[in-house]
Protein backbone atom coordinates (compact mmCIF):
# COMPACT_ATOMS: atom_id res chain seq x y z
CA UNK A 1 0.00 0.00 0.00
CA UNK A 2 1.30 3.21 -1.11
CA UNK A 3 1.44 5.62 1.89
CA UNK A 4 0.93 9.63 1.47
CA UNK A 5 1.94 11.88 4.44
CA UNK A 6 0.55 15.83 3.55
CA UNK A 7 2.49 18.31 6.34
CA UNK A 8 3.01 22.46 6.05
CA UNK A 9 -0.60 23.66 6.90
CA UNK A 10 -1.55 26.27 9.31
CA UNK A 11 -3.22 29.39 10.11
CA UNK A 12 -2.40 32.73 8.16
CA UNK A 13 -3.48 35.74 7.39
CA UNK A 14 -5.45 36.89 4.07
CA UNK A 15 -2.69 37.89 2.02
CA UNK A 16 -0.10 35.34 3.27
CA UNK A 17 1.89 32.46 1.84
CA UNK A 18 2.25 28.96 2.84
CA UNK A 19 3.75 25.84 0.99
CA UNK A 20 2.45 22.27 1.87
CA UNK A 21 4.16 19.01 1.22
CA UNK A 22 2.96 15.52 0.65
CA UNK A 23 5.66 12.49 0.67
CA UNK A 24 4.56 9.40 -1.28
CA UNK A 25 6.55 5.74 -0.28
CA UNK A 26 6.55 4.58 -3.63
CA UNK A 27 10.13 4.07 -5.54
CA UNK A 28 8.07 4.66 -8.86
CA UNK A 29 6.76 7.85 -7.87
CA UNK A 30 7.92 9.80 -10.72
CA UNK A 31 5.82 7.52 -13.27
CA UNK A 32 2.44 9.30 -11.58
CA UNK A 33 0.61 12.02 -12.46
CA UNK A 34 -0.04 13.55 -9.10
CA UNK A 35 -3.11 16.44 -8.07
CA UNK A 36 -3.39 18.32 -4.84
CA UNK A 37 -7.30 18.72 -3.45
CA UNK A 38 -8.97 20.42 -1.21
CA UNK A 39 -12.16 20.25 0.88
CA UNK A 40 -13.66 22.64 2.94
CA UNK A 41 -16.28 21.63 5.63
CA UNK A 42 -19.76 20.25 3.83
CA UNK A 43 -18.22 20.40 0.74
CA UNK A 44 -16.59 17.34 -1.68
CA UNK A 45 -13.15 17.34 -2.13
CA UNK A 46 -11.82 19.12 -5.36
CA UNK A 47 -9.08 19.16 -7.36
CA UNK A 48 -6.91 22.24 -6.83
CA UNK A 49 -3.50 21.22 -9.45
CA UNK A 50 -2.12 18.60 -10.96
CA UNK A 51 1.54 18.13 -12.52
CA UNK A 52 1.83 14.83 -14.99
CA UNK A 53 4.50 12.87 -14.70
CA UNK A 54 6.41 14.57 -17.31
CA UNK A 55 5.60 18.15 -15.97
CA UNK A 56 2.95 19.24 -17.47
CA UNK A 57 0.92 21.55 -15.10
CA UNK A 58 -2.65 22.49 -14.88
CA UNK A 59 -5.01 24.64 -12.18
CA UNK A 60 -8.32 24.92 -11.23
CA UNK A 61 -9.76 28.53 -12.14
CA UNK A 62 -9.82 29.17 -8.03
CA UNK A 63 -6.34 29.05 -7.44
CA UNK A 64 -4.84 30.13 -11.14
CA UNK A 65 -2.02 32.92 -10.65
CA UNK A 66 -1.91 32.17 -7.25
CA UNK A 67 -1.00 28.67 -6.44
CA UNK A 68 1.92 26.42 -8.10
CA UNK A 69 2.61 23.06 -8.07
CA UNK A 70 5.89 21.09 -8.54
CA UNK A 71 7.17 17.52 -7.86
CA UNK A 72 10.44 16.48 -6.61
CA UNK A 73 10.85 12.68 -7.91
CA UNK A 74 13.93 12.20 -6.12
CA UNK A 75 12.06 12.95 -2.52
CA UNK A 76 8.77 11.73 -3.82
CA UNK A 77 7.50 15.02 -2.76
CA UNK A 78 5.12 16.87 -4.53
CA UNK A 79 4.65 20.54 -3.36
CA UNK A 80 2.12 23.13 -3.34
CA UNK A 81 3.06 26.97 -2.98
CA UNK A 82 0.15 28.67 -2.19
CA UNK A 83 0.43 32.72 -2.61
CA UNK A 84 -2.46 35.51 -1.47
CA UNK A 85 -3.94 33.28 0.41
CA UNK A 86 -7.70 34.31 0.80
CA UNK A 87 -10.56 32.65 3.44
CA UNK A 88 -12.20 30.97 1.15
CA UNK A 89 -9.03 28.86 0.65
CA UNK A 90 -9.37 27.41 3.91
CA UNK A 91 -9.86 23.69 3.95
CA UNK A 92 -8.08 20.52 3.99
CA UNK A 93 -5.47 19.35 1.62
CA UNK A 94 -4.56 16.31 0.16
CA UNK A 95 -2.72 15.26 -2.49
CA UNK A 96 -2.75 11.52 -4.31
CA UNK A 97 -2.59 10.63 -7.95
CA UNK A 98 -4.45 12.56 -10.61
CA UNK A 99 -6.85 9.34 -11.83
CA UNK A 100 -6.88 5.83 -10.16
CA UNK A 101 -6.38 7.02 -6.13
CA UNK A 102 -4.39 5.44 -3.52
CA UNK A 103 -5.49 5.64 -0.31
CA UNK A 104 -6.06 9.33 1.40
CA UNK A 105 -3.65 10.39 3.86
CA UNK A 106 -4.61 12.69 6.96
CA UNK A 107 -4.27 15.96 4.86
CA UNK A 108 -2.76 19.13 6.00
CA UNK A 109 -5.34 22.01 7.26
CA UNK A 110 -4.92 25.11 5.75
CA UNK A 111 -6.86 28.26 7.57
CA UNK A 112 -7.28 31.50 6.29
CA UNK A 113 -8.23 33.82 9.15
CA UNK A 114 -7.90 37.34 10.60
């Protein structure tokens, strides 16, 4: 079973930055195309990016100009810099594979307040 681990949440302020991690145990890492999602209390979890396996890149409208993925295939790490952060960013975040899913890890909360 392929294990993810999200970390790097937190509070901060509208405005702010924060960059969350997610470390995947598999050796073949780099053959996945990996997404980041997000879901906020009574909501379903969305997609927020996704980087293919051979770096192509793609965002939802939400987060365009704002947020950027990248991958590190060597640390199995997948990244998500998240810049002017606003409140209705606030939610949990996960990352896993862009199509077929392994299972979820704990996600990282992310909070957005004054």
């Amino acid at each position: 079973q392929v294990q993810l681990v999200e970390s790097g949440g937190g509070l901060v302020q509208p405005g702010g930055s924060l960059r969350v991690s997610c470390a995947a145990s598999t050796s073949f890492f780099r053959l996945y195309d990996m997404s980041w999602y997000r879901q906020a209390p009574g909501t379903q979890r969305v997609v927020v990016a996704t980087i293919t396996s051979s770096g192509i890149i793609n965002y939802a409208d939400a987060v365009k100009g704002r947020f950027t993925i990248s991958r590190d295939n060597a640390k199995r790490t997948v990244y998500l810099q998240m810049n002017s952060l606003k409140p209705e960013d606030t939610a949990v975040y996960y990352c896993n594979r862009a199509h077929t899913y392994w299972p979820w890890g704990q996600g990282t909360q992310v909070t957005v307040s004054s």
